[in-house]
C-alpha atoms as a PDB file:
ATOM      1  CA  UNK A   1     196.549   3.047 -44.134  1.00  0.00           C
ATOM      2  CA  UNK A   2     197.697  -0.909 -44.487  1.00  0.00           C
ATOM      3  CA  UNK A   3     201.290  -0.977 -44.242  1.00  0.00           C
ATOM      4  CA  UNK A   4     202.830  -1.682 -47.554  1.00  0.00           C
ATOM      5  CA  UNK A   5     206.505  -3.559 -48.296  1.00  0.00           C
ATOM      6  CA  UNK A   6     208.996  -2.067 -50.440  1.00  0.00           C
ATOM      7  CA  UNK A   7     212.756  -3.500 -51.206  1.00  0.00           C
ATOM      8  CA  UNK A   8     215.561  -1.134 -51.962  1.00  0.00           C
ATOM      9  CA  UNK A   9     218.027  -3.080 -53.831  1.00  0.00           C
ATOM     10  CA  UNK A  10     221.332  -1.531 -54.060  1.00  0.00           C
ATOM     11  CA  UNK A  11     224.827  -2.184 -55.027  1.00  0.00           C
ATOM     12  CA  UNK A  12     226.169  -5.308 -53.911  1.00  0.00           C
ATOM     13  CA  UNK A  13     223.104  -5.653 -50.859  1.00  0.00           C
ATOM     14  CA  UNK A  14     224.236  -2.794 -49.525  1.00  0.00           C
ATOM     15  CA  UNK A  15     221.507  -0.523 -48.321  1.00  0.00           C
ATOM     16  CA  UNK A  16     223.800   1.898 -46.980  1.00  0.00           C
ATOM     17  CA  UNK A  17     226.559   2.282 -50.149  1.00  0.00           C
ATOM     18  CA  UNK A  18     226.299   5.969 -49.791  1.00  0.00           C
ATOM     19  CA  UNK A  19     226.253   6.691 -46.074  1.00  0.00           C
ATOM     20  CA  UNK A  20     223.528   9.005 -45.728  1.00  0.00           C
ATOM     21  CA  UNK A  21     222.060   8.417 -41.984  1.00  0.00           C
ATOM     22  CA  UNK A  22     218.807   9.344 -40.138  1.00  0.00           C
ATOM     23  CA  UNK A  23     217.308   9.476 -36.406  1.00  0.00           C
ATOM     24  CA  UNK A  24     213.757   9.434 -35.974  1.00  0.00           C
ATOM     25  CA  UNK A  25     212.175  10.929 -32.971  1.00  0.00           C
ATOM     26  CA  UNK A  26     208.629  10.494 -32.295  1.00  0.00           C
ATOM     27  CA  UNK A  27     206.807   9.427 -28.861  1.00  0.00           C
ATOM     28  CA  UNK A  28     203.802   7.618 -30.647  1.00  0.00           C
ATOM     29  CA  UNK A  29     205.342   4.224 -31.031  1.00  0.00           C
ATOM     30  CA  UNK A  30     203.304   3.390 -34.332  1.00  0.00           C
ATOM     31  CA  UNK A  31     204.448   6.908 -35.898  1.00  0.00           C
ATOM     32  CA  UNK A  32     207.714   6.350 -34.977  1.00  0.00           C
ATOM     33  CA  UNK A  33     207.806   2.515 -36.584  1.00  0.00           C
ATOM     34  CA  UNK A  34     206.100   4.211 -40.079  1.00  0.00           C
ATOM     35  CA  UNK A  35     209.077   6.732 -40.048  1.00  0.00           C
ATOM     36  CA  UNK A  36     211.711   4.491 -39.365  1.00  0.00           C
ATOM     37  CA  UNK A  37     209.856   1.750 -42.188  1.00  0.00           C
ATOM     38  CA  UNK A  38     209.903   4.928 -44.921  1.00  0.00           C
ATOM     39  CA  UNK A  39     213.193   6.031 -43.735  1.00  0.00           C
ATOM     40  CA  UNK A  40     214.942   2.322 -44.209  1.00  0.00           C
ATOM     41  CA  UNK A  41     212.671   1.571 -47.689  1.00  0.00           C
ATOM     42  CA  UNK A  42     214.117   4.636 -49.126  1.00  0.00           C
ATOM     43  CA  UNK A  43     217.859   3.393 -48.222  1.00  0.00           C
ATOM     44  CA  UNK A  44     218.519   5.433 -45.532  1.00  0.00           C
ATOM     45  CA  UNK A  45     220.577   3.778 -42.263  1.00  0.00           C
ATOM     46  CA  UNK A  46     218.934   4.440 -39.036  1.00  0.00           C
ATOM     47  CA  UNK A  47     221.140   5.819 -35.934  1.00  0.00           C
ATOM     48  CA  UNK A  48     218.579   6.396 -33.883  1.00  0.00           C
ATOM     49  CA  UNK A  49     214.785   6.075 -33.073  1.00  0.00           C
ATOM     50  CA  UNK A  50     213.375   6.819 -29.969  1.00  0.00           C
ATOM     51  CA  UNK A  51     210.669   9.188 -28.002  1.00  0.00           C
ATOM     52  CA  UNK A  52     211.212  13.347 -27.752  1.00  0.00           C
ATOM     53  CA  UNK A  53     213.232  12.576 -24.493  1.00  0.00           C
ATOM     54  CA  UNK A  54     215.984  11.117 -26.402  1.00  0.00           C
ATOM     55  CA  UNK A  55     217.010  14.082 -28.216  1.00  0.00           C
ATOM     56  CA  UNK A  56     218.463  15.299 -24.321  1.00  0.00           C
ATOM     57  CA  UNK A  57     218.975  11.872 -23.336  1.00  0.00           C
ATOM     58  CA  UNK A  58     221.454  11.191 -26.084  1.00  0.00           C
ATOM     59  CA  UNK A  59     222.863  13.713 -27.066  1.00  0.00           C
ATOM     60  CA  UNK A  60     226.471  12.299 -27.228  1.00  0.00           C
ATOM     61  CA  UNK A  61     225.401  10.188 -30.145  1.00  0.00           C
ATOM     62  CA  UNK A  62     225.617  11.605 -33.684  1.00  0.00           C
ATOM     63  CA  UNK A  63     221.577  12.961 -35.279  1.00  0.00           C
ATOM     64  CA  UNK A  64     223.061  11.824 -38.651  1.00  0.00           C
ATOM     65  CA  UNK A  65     222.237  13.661 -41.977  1.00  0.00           C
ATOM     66  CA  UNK A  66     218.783  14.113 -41.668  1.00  0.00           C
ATOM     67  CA  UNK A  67     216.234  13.781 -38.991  1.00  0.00           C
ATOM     68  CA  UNK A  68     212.405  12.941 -39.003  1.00  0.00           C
ATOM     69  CA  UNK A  69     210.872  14.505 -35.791  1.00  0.00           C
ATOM     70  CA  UNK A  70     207.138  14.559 -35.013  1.00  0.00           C
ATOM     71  CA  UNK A  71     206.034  16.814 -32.646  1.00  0.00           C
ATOM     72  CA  UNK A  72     202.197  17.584 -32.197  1.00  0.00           C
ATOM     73  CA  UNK A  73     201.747  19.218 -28.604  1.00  0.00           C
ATOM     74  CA  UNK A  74     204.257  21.392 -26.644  1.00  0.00           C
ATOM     75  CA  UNK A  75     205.643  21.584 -22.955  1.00  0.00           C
ATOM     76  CA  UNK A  76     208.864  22.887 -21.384  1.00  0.00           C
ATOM     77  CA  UNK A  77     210.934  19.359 -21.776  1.00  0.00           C
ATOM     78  CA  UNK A  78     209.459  19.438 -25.822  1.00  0.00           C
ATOM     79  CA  UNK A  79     210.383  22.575 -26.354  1.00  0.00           C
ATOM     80  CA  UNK A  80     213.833  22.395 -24.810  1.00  0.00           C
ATOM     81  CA  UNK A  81     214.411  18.948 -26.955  1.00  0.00           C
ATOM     82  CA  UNK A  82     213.317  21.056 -30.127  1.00  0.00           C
ATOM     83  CA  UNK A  83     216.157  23.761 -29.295  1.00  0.00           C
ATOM     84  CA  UNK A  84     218.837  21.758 -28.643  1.00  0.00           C
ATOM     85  CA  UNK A  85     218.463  19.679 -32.171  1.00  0.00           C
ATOM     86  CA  UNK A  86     218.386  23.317 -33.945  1.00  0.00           C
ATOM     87  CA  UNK A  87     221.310  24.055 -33.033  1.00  0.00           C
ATOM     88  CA  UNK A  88     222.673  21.002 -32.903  1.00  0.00           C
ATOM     89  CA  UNK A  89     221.097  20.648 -36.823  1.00  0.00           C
ATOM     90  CA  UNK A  90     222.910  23.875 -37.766  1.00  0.00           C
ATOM     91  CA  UNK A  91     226.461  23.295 -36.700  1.00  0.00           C
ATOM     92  CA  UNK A  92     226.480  19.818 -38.052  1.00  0.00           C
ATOM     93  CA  UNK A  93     224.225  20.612 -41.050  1.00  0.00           C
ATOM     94  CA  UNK A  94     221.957  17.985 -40.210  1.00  0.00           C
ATOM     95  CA  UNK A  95     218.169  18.575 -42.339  1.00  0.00           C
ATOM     96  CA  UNK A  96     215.585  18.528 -40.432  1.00  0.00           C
ATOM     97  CA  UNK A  97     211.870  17.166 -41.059  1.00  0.00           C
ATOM     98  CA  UNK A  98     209.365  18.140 -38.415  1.00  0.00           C
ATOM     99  CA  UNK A  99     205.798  17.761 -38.312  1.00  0.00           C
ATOM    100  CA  UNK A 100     203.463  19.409 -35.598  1.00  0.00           C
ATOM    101  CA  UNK A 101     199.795  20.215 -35.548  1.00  0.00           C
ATOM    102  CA  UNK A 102     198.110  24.123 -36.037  1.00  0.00           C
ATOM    103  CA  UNK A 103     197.838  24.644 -32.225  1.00  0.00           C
ATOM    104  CA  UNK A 104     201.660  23.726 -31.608  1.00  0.00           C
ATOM    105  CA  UNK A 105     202.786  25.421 -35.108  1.00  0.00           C
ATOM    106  CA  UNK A 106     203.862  29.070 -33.518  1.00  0.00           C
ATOM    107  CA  UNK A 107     205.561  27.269 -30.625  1.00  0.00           C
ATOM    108  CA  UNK A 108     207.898  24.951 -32.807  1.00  0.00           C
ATOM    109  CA  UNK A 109     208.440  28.228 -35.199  1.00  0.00           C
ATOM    110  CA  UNK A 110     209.882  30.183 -32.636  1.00  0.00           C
ATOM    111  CA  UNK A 111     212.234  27.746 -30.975  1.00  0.00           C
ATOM    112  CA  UNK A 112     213.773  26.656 -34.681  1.00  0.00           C
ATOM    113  CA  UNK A 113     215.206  29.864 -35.825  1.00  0.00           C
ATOM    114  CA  UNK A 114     218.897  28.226 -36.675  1.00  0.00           C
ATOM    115  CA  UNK A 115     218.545  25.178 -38.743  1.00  0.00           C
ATOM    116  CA  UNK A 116     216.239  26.227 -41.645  1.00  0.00           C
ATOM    117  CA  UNK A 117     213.746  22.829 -40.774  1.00  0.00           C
ATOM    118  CA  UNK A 118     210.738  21.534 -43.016  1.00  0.00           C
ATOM    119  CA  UNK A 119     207.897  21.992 -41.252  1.00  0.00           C
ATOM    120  CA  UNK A 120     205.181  20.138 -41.610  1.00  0.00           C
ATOM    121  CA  UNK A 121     201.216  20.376 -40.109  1.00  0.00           C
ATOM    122  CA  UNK A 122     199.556  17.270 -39.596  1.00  0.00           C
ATOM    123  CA  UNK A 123     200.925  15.592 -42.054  1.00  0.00           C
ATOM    124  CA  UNK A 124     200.050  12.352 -43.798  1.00  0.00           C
ATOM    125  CA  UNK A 125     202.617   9.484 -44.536  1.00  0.00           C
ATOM    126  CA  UNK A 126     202.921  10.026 -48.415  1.00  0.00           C
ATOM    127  CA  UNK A 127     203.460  13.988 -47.008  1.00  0.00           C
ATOM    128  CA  UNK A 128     206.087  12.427 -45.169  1.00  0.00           C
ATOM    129  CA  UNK A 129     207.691  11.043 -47.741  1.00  0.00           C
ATOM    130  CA  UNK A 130     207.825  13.859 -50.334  1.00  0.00           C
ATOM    131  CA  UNK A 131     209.371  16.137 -47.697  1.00  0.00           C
ATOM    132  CA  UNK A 132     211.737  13.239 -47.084  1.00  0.00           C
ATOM    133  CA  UNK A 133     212.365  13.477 -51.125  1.00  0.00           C
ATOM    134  CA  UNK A 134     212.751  17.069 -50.423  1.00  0.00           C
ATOM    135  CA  UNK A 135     215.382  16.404 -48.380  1.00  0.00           C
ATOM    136  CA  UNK A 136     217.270  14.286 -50.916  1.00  0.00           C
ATOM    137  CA  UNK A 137     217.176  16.603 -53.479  1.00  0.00           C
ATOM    138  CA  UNK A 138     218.583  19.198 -51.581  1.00  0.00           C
ATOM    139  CA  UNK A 139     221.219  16.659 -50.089  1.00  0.00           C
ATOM    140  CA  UNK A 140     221.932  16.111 -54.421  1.00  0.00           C
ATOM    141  CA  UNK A 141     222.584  19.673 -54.642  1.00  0.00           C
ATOM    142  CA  UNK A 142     224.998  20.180 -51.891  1.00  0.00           C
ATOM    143  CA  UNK A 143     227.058  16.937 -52.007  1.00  0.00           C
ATOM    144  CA  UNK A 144     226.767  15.969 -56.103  1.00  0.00           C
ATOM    145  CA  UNK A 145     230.658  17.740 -56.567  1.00  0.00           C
ATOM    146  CA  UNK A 146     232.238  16.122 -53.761  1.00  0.00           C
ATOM    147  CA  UNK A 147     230.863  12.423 -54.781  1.00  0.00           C
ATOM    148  CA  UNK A 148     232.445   9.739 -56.865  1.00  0.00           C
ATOM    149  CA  UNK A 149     230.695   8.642 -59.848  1.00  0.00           C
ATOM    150  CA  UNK A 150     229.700   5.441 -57.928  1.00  0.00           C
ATOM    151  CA  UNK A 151     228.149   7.533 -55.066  1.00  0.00           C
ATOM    152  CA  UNK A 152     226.338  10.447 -57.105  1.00  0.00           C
ATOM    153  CA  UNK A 153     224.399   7.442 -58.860  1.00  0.00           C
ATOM    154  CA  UNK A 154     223.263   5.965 -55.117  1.00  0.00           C
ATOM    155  CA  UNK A 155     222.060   9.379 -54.242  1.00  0.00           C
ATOM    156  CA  UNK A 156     220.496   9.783 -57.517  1.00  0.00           C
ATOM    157  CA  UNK A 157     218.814   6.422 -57.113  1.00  0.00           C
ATOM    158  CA  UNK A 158     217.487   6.775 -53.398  1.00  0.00           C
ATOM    159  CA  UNK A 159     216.036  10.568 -54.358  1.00  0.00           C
ATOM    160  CA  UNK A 160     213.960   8.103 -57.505  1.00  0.00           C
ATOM    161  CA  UNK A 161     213.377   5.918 -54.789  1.00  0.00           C
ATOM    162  CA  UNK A 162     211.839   7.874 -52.424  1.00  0.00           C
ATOM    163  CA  UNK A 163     209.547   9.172 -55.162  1.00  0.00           C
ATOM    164  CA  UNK A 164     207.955   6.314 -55.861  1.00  0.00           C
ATOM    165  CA  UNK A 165     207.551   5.316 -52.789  1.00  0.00           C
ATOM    166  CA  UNK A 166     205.668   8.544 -52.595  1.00  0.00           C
ATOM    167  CA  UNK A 167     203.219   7.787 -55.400  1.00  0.00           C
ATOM    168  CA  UNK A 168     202.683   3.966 -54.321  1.00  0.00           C
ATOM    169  CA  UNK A 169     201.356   5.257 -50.901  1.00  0.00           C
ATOM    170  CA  UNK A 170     198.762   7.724 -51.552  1.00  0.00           C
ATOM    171  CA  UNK A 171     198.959   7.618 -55.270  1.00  0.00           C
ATOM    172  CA  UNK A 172     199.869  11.115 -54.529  1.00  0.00           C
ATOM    173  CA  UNK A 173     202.093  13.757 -56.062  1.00  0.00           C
ATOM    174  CA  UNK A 174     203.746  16.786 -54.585  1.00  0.00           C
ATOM    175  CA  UNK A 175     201.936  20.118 -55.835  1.00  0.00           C
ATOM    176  CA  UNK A 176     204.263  21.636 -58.513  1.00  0.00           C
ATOM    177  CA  UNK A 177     206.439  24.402 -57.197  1.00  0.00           C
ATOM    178  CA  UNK A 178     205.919  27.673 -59.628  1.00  0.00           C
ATOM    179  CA  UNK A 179     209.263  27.677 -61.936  1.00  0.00           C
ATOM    180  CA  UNK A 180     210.293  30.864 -60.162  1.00  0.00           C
ATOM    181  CA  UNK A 181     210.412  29.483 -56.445  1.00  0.00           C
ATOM    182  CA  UNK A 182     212.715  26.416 -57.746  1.00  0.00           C
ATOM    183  CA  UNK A 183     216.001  28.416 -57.070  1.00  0.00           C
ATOM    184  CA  UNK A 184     214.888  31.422 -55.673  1.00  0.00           C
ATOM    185  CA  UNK A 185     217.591  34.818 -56.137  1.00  0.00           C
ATOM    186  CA  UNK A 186     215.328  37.849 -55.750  1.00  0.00           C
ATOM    187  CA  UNK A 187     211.929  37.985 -55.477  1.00  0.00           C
ATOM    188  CA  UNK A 188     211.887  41.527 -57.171  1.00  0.00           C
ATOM    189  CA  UNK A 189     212.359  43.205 -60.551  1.00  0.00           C
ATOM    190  CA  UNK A 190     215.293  45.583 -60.958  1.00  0.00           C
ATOM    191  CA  UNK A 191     213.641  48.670 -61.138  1.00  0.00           C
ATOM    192  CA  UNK A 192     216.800  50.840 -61.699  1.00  0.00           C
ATOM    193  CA  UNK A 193     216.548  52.110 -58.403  1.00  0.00           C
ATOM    194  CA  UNK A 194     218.288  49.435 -56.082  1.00  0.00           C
ATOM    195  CA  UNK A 195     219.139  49.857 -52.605  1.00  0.00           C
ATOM    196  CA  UNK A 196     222.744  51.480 -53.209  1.00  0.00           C
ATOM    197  CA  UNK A 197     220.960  54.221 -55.233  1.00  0.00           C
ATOM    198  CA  UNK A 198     219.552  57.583 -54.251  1.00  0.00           C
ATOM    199  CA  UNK A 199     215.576  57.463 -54.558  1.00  0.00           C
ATOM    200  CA  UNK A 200     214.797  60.053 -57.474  1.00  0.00           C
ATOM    201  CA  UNK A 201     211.415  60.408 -55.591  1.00  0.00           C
ATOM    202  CA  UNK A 202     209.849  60.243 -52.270  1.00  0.00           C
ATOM    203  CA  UNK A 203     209.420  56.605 -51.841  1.00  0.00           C
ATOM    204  CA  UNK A 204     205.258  56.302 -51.158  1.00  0.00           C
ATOM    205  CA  UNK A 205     203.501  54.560 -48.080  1.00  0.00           C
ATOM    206  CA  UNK A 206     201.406  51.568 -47.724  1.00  0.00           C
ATOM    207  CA  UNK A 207     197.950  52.170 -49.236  1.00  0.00           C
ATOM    208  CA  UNK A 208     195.255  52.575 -46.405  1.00  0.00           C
ATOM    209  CA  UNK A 209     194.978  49.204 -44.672  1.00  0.00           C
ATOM    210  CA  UNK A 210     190.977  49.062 -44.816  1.00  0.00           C
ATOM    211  CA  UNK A 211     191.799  49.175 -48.911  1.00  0.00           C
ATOM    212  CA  UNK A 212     194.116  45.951 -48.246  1.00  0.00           C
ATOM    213  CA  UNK A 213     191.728  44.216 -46.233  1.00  0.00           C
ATOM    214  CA  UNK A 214     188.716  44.666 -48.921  1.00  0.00           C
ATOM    215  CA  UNK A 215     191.210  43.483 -51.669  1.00  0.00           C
ATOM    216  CA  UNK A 216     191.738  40.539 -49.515  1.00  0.00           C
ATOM    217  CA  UNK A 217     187.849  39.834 -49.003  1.00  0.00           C
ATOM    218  CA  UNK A 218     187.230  40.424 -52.773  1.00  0.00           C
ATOM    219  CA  UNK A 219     190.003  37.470 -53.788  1.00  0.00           C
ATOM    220  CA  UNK A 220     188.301  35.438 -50.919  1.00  0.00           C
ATOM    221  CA  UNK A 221     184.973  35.670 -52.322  1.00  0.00           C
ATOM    222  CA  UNK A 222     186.107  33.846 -55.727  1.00  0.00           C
ATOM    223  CA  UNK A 223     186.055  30.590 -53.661  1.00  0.00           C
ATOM    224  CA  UNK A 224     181.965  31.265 -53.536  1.00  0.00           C
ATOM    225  CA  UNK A 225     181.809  30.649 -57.269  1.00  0.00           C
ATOM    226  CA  UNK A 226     184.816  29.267 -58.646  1.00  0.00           C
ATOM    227  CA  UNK A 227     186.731  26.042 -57.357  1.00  0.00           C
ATOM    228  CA  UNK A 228     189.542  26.982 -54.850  1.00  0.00           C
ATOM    229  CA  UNK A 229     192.334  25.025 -57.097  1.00  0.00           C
ATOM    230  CA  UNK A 230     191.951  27.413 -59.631  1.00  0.00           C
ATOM    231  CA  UNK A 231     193.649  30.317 -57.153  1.00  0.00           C
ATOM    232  CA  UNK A 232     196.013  28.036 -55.458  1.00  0.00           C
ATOM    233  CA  UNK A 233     199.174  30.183 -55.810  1.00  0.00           C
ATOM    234  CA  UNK A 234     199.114  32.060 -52.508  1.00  0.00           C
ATOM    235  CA  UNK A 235     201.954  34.352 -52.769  1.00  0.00           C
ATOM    236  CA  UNK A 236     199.550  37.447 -53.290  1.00  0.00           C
ATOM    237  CA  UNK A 237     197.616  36.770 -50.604  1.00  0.00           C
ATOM    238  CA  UNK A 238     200.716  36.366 -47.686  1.00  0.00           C
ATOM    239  CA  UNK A 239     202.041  40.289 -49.371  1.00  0.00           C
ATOM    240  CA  UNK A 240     198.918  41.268 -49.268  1.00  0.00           C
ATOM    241  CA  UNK A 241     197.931  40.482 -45.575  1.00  0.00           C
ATOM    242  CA  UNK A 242     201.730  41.171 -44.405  1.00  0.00           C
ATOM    243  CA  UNK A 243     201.104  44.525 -46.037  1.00  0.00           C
ATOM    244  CA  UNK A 244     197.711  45.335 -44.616  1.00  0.00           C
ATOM    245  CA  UNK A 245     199.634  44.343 -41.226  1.00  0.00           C
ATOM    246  CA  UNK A 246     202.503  46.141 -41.453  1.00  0.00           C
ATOM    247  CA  UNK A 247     200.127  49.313 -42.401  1.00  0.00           C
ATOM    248  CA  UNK A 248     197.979  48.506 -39.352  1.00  0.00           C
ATOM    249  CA  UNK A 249     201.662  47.904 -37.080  1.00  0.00           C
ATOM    250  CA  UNK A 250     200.068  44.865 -36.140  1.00  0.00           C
ATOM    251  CA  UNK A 251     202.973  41.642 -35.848  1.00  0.00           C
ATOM    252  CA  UNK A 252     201.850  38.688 -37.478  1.00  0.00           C
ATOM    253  CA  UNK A 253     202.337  35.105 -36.029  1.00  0.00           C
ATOM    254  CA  UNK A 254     202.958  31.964 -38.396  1.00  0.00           C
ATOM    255  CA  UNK A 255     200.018  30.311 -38.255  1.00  0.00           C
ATOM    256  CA  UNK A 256     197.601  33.258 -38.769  1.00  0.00           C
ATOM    257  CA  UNK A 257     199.870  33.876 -41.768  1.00  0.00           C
ATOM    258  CA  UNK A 258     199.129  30.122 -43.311  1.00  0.00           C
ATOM    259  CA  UNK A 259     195.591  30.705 -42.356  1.00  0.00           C
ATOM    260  CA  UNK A 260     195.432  33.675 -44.708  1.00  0.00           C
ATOM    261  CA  UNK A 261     197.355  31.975 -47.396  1.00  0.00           C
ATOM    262  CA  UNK A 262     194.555  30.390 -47.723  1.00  0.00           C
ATOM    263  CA  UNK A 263     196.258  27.084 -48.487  1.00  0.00           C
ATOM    264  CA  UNK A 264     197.288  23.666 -46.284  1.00  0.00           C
ATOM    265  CA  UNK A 265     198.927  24.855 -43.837  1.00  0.00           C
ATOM    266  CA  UNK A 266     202.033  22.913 -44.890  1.00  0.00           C
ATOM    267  CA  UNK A 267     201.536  24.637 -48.392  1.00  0.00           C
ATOM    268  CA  UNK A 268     202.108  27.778 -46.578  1.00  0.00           C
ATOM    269  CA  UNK A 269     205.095  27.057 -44.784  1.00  0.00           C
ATOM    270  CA  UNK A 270     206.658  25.986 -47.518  1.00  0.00           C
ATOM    271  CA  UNK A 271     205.950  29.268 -49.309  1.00  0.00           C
ATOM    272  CA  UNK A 272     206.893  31.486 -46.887  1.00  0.00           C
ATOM    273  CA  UNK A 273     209.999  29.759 -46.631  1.00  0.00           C
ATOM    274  CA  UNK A 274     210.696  30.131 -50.574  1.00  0.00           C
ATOM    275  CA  UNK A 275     209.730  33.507 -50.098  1.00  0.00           C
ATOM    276  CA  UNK A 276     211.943  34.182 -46.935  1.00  0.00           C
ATOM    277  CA  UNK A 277     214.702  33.446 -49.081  1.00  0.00           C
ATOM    278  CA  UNK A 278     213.996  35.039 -51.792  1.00  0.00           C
ATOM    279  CA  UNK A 279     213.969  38.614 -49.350  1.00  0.00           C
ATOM    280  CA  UNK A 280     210.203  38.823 -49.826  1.00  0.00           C
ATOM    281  CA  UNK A 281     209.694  38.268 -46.166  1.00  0.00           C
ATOM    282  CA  UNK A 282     211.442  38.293 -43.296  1.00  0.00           C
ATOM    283  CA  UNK A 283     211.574  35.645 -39.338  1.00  0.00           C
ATOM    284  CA  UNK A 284     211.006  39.124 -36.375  1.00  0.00           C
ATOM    285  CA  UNK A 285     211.857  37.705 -33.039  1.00  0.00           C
ATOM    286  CA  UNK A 286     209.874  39.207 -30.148  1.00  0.00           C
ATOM    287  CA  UNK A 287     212.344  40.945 -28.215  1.00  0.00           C
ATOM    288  CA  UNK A 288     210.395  40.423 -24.986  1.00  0.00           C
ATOM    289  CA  UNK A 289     209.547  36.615 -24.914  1.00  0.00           C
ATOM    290  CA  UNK A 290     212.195  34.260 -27.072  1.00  0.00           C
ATOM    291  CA  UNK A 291     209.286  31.913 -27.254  1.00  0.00           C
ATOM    292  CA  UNK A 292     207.795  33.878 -29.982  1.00  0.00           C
ATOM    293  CA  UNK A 293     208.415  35.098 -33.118  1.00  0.00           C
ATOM    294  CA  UNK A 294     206.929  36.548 -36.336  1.00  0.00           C
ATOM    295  CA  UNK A 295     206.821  36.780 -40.026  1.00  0.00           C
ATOM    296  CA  UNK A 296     206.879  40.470 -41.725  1.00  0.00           C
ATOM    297  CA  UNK A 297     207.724  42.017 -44.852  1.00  0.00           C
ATOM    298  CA  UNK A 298     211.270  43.011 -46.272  1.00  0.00           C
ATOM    299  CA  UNK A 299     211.860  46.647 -46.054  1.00  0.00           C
ATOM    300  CA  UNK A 300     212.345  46.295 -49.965  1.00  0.00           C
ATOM    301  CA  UNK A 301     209.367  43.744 -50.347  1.00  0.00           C
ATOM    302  CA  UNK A 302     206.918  47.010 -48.367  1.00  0.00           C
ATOM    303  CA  UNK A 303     208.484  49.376 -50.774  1.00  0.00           C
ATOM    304  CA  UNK A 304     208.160  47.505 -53.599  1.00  0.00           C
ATOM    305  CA  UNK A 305     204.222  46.731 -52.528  1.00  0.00           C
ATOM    306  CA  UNK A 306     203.667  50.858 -52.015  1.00  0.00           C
ATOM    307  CA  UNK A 307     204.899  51.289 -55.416  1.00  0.00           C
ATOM    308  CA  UNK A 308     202.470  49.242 -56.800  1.00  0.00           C
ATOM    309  CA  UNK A 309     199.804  50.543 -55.135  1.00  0.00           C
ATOM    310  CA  UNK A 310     200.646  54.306 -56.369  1.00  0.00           C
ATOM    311  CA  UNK A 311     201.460  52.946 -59.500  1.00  0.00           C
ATOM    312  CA  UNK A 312     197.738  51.138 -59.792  1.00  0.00           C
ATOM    313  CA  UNK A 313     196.244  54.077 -58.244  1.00  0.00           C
ATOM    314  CA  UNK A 314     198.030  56.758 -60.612  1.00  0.00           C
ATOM    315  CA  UNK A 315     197.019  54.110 -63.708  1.00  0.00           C
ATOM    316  CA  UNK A 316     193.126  53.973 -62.828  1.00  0.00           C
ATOM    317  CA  UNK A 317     193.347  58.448 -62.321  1.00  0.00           C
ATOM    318  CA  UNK A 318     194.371  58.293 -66.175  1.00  0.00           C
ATOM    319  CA  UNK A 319     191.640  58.648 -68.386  1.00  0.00           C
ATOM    320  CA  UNK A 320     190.521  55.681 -70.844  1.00  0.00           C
END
C-alpha cells in the first residue's frame, strides 16, 4: 500500500496537548515505521520504537498509555518479552495492541492472561488503525471525568481522527458490533432462577454431542447456497462448538475456537472477548504447562445451553 500523508493539527501546534503516549515494538523495520507513522498521524507521542528485544532491554523506561506490538512467530526470548509487557500493561494500565499470525495465535494467548490485550491475526494497516481507534474509545470512557473541558475535546478529536484515517487507508470500515456486545452486563436472561436460588428442578445435561456437531454441519452448509455475510454473527456457532466440547470433555484451544466461528480470525477474538466478559465464556489455564491455555463455557453459559436444548426438545414432543 503507497504510504499516504496525513497532518494532525491541534491546539496551538501541539501534537501532544493531551499527553496520551505510545511505544511501538516490532522487529520488521518497515512495520515498525507504518506503526509509528499511524501512531504520530493520529496525535499520539512516541516513547519508544524498537525490535521485540527492547521490551527486556528497556524496561526502565515507561511503555506509555498504549502499545502497538507485532508479533508473528514465537521463541523463548519472544515469549518472555510478551510476559513481561502483560504484566507490566496491567499494573500500569497500559492498552495493549498486538498482532500475530494463526500459527503463533495460541502461543501469544496463553502468555497474555493479565492485561486484557487486542489481539489481532495478520492484520492489515487500516485493521491497525481501527483497533488503534478501539483503543481511544476505550481511553474516552475511562479518562472523560477526570479531564478538563480543554482535554476531553483533544481526546474527542484524536478518537475522530483516527477514524478517518481509518477510512482514507483502505476505504474501510470496522464491522458493526451487535447493539448488545457495545457494553456488555450479562450475556443471559433472568430466568427467575439465578445462581443464589435453589433449582426447582434437576438442572438437565448437555444434549448428546453427535446432535451438536450435526447442528454445527447443518449451519455450515448454508455457506453452499447462500453468501457467508448473510450469517456473519458468530456467537451461536462459538456456544455451540464450546458446548459440543464441553459434552465430549474435550479442552478447546483459541485458534480452533476462531476457526469454528467461522469468521476472520480477528473477528473471533474480538467476540470471544465481548463474550468473556459478558460470563458467556470463560480463559482455563492448563494446569500442567503455563504455556497453554483454553477457552470454555461458563458454568451458567452450559446450563443455560442444556436448558435450551430440553426446552427445544420438550417443544418439538408437543403436538402441532
Amino acid at each position: 500500500m503507497p504510504q499516504t500523508n496525513f497532518a494532525y493539527a491541534a491546539p496551538n501546534g501541539d501534537a501532544a496537548g493531551l499527553p496520551l503516549t505510545l511505544s511501538v515494538f516490532a522487529d520488521r523495520p518497515h512495520l515498525r515505521a507504518e506503526m509509528r507513522d499511524d501512531a504520530l498521524a493520529a496525535g499520539f507521542r512516541i516513547v519508544q520504537a524498537s525490535g521485540l528485544a527492547g521490551l527486556l532491554e528497556g524496561e526502565a523506561r515507561p511503555i506509555g498509555d498504549v502499545v502497538l506490538l507485532d508479533c508473528p512467530v514465537v521463541d523463548g526470548a519472544a515469549l518472555a518479552a510478551l510476559a513481561r509487557l502483560d504484566l507490566r500493561a496491567a499494573h500500569t494500565g497500559a492498552q495493549l495492541v498486538v498482532s500475530t499470525s494463526v500459527a503463533a495465535l495460541d502461543d501469544v494467548f496463553a502468555c497474555m492472561d493479565q492485561s486484557g490485550p487486542q489481539l489481532l491475526v495478520d492484520p492489515g494497516r487500516a485493521e491497525r488503525v481501527i483497533a488503534l481507534g478501539r483503543v481511544l474509545a476505550l481511553i474516552s470512557q475511562l479518562r472523560m471525568r477526570e479531564l478538563g473541558e480543554e482535554d476531553r475535546l483533544m481526546l474527542l478529536r484524536l478518537t475522530e481522527q483516527v477514524a478517518r484515517i481509518a477510512e482514507r487507508l483502505d476505504r474501510l470500515a470496522p464491522a458493526p458490533t451487535p447493539a448488545g456486545l457495545e457494553a456488555p452486563r450479562s450475556g443471559f436472561k433472568d430466568s427467575g432462577e439465578g445462581e443464589d436460588r435453589p433449582a426447582r428442578a434437576a438442572r438437565p445435561s448437555l444434549p448428546d454431542p453427535r446432535l451438536l456437531r450435526r447442528i454445527i454441519r447443518h449451519r455450515q452448509l448454508r455457506a453452499r447456497f447462500f453468501d457467508g455475510g448473510l450469517f456473519a454473527d458468530p456467537a451461536w456457532d462459538i456456544l455451540l462448538d464450546l458446548a459440543a466440547a464441553r459434552a465430549e470433555h474435550k479442552r478447546v484451544p483459541v485458534t480452533s475456537l476462531c476457526i469454528a466461528a467461522g469468521v476472520p480470525p480477528t473477528t473471533a477474538l474480538r467476540w470471544i472477548g465481548q463474550m468473556t466478559a459478558m460470563g458467556l465464556l470463560q480463559r482455563v489455564e492448563d494446569d500442567s504447562d503455563r504455556r497453554r491455555a483454553f477457552i470454555a463455557l461458563s458454568d451458567r453459559a452450559a446450563d443455560a445451553m442444556a436448558r435450551y436444548f430440553a426446552e427445544l426438545e420438550a417443544d418439538t414432543a408437543r403436538p402441532v
